[in-house]
Each structure stands twice: as C-alpha cells, then as structure tokens.
Protein backbone atom coordinates (compact mmCIF):
# COMPACT_ATOMS: atom_id res chain seq x y z
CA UNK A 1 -23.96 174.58 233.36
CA UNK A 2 -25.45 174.95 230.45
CA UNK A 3 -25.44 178.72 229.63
CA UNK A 4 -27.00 179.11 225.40
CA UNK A 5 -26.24 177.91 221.80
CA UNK A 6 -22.62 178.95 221.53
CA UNK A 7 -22.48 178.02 217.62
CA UNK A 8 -24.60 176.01 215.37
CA UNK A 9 -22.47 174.35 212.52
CA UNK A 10 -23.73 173.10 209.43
CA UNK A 11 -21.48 171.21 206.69
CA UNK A 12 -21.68 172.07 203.16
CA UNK A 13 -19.86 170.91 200.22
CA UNK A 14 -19.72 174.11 198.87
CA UNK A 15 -19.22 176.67 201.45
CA UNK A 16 -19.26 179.85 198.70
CA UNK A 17 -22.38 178.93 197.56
CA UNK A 18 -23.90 177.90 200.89
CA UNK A 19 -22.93 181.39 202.66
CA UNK A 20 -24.01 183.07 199.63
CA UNK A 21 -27.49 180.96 199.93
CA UNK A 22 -27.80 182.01 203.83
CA UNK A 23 -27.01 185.37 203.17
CA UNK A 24 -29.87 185.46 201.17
CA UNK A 25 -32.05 183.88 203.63
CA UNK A 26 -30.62 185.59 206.27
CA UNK A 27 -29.95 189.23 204.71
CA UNK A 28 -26.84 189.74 206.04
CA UNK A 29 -23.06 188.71 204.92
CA UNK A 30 -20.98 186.33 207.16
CA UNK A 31 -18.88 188.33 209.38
CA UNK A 32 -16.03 185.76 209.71
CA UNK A 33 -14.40 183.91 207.32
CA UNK A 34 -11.38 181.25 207.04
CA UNK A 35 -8.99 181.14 205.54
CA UNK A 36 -9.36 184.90 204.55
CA UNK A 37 -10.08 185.75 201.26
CA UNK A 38 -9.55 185.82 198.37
CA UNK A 39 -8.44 182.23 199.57
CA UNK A 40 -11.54 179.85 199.23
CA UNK A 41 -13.40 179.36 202.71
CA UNK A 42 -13.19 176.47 204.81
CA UNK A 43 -15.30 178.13 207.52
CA UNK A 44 -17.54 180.81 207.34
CA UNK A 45 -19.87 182.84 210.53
CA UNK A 46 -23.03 184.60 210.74
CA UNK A 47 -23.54 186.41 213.93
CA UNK A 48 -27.91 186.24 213.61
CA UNK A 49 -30.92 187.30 215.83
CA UNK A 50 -31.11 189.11 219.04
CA UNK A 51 -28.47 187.40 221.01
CA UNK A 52 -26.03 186.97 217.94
CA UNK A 53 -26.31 183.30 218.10
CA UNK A 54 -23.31 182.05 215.69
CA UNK A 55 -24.35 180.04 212.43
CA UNK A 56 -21.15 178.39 210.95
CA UNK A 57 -20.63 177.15 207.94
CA UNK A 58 -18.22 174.53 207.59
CA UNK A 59 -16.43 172.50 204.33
CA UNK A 60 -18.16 169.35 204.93
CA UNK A 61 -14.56 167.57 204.20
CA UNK A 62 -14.27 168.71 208.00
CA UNK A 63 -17.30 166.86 209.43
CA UNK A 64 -16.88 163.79 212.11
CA UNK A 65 -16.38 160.70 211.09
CA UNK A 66 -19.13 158.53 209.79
CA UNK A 67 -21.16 161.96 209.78
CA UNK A 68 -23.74 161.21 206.94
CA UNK A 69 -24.82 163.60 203.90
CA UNK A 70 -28.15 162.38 204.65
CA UNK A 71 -30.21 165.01 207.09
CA UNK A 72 -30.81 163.54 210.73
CA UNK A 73 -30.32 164.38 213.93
CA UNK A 74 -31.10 167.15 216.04
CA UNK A 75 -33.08 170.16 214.66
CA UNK A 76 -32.21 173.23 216.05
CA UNK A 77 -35.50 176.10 215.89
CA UNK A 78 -34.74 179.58 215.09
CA UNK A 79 -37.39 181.86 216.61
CA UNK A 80 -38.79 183.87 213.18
CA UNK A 81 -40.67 187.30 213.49
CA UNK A 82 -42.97 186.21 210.53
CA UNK A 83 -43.49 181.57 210.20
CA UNK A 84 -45.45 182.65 207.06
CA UNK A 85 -43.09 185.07 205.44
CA UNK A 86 -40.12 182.33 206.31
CA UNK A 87 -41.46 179.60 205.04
CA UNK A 88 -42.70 181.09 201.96
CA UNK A 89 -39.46 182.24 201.45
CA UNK A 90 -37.10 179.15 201.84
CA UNK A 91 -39.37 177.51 199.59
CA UNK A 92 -38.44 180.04 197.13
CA UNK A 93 -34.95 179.55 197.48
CA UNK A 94 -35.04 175.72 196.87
CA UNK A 95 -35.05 174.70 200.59
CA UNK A 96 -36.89 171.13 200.73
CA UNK A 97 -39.72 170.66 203.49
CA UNK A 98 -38.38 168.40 206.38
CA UNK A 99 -41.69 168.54 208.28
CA UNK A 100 -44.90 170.12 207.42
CA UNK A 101 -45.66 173.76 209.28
CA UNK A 102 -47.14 172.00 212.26
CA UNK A 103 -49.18 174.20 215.11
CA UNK A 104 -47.95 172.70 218.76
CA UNK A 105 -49.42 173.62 221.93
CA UNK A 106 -49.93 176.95 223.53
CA UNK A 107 -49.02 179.04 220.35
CA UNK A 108 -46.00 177.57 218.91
CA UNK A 109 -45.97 176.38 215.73
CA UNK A 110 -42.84 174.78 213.75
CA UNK A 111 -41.92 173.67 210.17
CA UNK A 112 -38.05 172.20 209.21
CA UNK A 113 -36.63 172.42 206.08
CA UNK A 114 -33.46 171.15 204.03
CA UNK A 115 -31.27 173.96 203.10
CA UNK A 116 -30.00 172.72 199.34
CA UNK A 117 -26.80 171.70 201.11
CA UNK A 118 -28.43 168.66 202.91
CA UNK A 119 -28.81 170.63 206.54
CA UNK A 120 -31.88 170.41 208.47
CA UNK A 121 -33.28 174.19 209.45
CA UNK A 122 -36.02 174.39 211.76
CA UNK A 123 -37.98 177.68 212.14
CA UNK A 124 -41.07 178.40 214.38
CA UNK A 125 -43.12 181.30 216.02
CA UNK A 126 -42.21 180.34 220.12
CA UNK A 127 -44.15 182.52 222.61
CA UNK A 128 -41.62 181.40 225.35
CA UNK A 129 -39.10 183.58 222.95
CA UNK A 130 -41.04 186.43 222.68
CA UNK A 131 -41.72 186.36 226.32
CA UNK A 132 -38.22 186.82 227.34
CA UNK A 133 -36.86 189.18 224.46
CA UNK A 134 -39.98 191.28 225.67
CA UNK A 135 -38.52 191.14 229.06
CA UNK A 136 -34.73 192.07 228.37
CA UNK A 137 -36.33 195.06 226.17
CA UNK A 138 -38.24 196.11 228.93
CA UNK A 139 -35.13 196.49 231.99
C-alpha cells in the first residue's frame, strides 16, 4: 500500500523568501516552480536526498481550512549525513528549536526545528537509513 513520502508540503507566507531560505539550507535551487517566473510563485519543489524525496513549498493562502500558523502536527525526519553540522547550521539561519537534539535508542538521535516560516523540520542521524542506502549502494 503504502510505497514512500511522495511530497512533503510546507506553507509559507512568503514562498520567495522561504525557497530562497531552503536553498540555503539545502544547497540546491528548487527545480519546479508555479506559476513560472518571472510571475511570483505559488508553489515551489526541491527534489532532496538519495531518493529525491519532493519538498514543496506552498503560498500558505493555499493551506486547508482551519490549518493553523501555529507549528503542530506531524514531524517528518530527514536522515542528515552530519546531526552536528545541521543543527549548527539551522540555528544560524534563524530556525527556532522545536525539541532539544535528543539521543533515542540504538543510535538514533533527533532534534526539530521551526523553519522562520512557522514549519516544523525534524532532522536526525537514523541507522535504519544508513542500513538500507548501504544496501541499494551495494547491488
């Protein structure tokens, strides 16, 4: 049934400034973009990590209804080559700590954040990751 994260949205009041923010972060420029420029974007798409999971950003105008600007709700964990380095670094860029860098059993270890347009970001080191990237490298 279920087959892997298709797209992970996030809402942002200002969607220039928030793809220019996770381009930062994320070193890379959003591959998609809607409308197209030079119109402003409503919607724009990073394509990140091994898999090229999708990481939309969307004009919060477009959120659900009764969708708060408050963070909540699921977190959704992006595996991170270095927890250090990442956290360090979203600190720097005005993220907010959600929860504390936390060490979980057998060797993972999280932290969450709020991006500066009210989105929860969760980042961890996850040996269960590792485990099967090591295995698709190795076929």
């Amino acid at each position: 049934m279920f087959q892997g994260i298709a797209t992970i949205s996030f809402y942002a009041d200002d969607v220039a400034a928030a793809a220019d923010w996770y381009a930062k972060l994320l070193g890379i420029r959003p591959y998609y973009a809607f409308p197209a420029l030079p119109a402003p974007a409503a919607y724009v798409e990073f394509r990140v990590g091994d898999d090229q999971d999708e990481l939309g950003l969307i004009d919060r105008k477009y959120a659900p209804p009764g969708a708060a600007n408050a963070p909540g709700g699921a977190v959704t964990f992006w595996h991170v080559d270095d927890l250090t380095e990442t956290v360090e670094k979203l600190t720097a860029m005005g993220a907010t700590q959600y929860e504390a860098l936390t060490e979980r059993e057998a060797g993972f270890t999280t932290a969450s954040f709020i991006d500066p347009f009210g989105n929860i970001l969760g980042v961890m080191h996850n040996p269960h990751y590792m485990d099967i990237a090591a295995g698709r490298n190795s076929s």
